[in-house]
Protein backbone atom coordinates (compact mmCIF):
# COMPACT_ATOMS: atom_id res chain seq x y z
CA UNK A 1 -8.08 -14.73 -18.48
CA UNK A 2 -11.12 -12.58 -18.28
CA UNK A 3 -14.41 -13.85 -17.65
CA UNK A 4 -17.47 -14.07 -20.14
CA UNK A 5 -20.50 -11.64 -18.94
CA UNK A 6 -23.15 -12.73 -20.93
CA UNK A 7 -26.60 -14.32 -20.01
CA UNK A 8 -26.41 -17.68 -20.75
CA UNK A 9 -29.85 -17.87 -21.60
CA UNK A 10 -29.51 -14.78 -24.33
CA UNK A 11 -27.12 -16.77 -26.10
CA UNK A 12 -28.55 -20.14 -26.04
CA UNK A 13 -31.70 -18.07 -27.60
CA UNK A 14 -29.05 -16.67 -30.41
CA UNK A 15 -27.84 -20.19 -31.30
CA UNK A 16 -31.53 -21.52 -31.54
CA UNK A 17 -33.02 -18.54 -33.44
CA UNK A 18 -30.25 -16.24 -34.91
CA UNK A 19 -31.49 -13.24 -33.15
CA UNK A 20 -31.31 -11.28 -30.07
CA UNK A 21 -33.32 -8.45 -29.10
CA UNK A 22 -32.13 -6.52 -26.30
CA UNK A 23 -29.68 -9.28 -25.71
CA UNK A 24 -27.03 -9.37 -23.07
CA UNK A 25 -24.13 -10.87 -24.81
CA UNK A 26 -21.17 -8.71 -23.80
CA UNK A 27 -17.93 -11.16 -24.28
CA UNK A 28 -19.78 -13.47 -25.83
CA UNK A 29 -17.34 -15.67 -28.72
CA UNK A 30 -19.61 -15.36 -31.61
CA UNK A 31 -16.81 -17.81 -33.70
CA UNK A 32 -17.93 -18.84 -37.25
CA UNK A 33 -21.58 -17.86 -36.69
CA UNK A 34 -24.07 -16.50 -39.68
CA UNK A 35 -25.93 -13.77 -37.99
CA UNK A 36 -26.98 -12.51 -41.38
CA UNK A 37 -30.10 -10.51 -41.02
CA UNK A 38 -30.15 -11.61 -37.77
CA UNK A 39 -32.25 -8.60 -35.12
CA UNK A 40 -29.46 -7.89 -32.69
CA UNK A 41 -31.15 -4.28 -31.79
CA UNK A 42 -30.30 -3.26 -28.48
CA UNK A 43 -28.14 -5.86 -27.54
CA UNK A 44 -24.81 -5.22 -25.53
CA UNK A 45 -21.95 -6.81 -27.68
CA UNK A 46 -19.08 -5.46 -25.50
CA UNK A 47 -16.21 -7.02 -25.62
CA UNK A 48 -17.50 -9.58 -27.57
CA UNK A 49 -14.84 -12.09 -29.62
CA UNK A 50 -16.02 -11.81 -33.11
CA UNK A 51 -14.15 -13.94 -35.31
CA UNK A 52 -15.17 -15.34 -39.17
CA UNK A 53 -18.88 -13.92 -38.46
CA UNK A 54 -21.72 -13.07 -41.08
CA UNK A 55 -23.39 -9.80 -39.44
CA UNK A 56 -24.66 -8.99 -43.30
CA UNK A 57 -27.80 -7.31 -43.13
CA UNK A 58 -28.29 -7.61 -39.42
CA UNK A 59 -29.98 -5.10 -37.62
CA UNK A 60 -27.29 -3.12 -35.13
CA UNK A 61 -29.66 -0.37 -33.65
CA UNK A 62 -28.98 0.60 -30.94
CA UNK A 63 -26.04 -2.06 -30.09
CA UNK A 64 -23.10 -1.51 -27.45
CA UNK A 65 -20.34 -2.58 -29.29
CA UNK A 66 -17.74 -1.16 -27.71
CA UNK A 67 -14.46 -2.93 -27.08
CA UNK A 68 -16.19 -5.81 -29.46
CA UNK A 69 -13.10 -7.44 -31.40
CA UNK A 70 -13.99 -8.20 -35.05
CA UNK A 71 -11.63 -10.90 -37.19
CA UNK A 72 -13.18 -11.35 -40.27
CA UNK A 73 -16.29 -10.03 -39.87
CA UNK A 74 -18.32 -8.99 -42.50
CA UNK A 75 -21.13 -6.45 -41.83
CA UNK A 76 -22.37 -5.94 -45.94
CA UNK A 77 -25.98 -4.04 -45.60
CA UNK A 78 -25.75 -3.89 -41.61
CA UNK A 79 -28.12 -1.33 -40.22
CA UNK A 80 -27.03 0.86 -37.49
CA UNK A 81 -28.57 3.68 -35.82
CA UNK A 82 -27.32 7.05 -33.98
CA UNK A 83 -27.37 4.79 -30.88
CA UNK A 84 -25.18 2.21 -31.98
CA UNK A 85 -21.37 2.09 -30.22
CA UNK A 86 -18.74 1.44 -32.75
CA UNK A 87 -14.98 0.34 -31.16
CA UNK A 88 -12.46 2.87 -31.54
CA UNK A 89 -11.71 2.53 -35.67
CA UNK A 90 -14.09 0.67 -36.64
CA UNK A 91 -15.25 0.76 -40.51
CA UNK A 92 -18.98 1.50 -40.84
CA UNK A 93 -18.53 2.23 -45.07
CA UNK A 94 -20.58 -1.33 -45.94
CA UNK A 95 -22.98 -0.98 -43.35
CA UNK A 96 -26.37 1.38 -44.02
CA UNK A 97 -27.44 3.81 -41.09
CA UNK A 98 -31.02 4.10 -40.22
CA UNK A 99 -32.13 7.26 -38.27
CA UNK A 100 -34.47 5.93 -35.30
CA UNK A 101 -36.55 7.39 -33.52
CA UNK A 102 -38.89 6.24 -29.97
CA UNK A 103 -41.92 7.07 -28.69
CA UNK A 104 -43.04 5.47 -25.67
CA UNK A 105 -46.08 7.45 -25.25
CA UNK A 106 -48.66 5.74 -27.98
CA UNK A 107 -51.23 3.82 -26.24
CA UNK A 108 -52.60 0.54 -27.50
CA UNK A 109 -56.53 -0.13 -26.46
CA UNK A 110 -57.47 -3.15 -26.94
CA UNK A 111 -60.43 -4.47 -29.35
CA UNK A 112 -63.62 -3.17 -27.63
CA UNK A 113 -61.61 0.54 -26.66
CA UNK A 114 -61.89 -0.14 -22.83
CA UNK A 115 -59.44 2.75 -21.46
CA UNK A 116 -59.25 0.71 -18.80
CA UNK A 117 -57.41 -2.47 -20.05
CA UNK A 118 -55.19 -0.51 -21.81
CA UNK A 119 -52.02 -1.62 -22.47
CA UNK A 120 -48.41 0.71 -22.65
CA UNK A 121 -46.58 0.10 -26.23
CA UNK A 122 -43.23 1.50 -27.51
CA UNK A 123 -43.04 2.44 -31.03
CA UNK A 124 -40.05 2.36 -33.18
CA UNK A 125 -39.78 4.42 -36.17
CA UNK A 126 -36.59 3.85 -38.44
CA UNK A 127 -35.79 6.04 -41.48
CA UNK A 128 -33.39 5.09 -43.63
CA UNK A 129 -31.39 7.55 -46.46
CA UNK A 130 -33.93 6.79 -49.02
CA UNK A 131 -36.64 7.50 -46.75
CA UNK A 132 -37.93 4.54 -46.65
CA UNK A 133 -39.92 4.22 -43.35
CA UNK A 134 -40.18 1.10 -40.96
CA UNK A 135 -41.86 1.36 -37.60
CA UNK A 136 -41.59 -1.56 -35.04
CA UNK A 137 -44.09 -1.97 -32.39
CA UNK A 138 -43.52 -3.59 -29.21
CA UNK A 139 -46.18 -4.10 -26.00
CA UNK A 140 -45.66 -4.96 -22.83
CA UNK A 141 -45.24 -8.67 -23.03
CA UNK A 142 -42.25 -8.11 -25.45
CA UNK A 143 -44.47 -9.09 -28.51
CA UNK A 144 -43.47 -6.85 -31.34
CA UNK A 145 -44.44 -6.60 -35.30
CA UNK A 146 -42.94 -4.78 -38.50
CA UNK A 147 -44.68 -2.33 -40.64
CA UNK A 148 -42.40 -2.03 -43.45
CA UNK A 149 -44.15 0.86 -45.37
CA UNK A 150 -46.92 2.65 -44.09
CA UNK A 151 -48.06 4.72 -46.44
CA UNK A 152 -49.44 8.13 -45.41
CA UNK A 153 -48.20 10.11 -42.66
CA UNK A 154 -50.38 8.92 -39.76
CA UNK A 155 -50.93 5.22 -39.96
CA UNK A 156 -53.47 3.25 -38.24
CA UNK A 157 -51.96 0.10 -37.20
CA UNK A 158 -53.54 -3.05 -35.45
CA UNK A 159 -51.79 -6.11 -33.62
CA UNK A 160 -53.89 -8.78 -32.47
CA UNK A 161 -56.61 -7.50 -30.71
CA UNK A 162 -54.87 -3.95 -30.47
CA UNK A 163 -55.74 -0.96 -32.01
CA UNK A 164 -52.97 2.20 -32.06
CA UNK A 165 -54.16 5.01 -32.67
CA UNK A 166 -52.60 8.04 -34.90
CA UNK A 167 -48.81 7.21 -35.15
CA UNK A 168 -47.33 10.36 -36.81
CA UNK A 169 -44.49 9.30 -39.63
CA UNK A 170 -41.24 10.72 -38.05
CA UNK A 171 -39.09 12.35 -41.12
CA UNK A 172 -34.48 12.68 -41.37
């Protein structure tokens, strides 16, 4: 029988919130759950037991799927990126890819623009086949926020106290 690899504390913090950023939940038996629109991004799934699971509208960037074993799964309005890992035959035709792209070198100053308390962010932009644009920003304490549709090409965003500067709209 093999043995489950996943963090036990990743999937306790599935079951209490239905999401899992960056998630180590390879094997994991995700039996009967409704991950709909739940944020799995970046989470290794390998090998995980899939069985009578709502993945509709979840986000799947960037998730290591591979060996995963879906049983009546349904993944309606899934997103999935160009990093996502599909098992071998797997049918991506309901899902809805989103092109992402990261840049890890935007710099986030904080309120009073003291270079020296700045703080390293990662920014996420997603475009999906409408060209709709999302962009994701995450800091260094794992704190991250949604900008669902910034509307010129460089957006000035602020979190908390933070201030990014030009963040150029990334295009398919």
């Amino acid at each position: 029988m093999p043995a489950f690899a996943y963090d036990a504390d990743d999937f306790t913090t599935l079951l209490n919130t239905g999401s899992c950023v960056n998630c180590d939940l390879s094997g994991a038996p995700l039996v009967g759950m409704d991950l709909s629109n739940a944020d799995l991004s970046g989470a290794n799934l390998s090998s995980a037991f899939m069985l009578d699971t709502n993945l509709n509208g979840a986000n799947l960037s960037g998730v290591d799927l591979t060996a995963a074993i879906f049983i009546d799964v349904s993944v309606v309005g899934a997103t999935y990126d160009q990093y996502t890992v599909f098992p071998a035959g797997f049918d991506i035709s309901a899902m809805t890819y989103v092109e992402t792209t990261t840049s890890t070198d935007v710099v986030a100053v904080d309120s009073d623009d003291n270079a020296d308390t700045a703080i390293s962010t990662d920014v996420v932009v997603a475009v999906d086949d409408d060209n709709a644009v999302a962009i994701d920003i995450i800091n260094d304490s794992g704190d991250s926020v949604s900008v669902p549709e910034p509307a010129t090409t460089i957006a000035l965003l602020g979190f908390g106290g933070l201030a990014l500067k030009s963040v150029k709209r990334q295009g398919t």
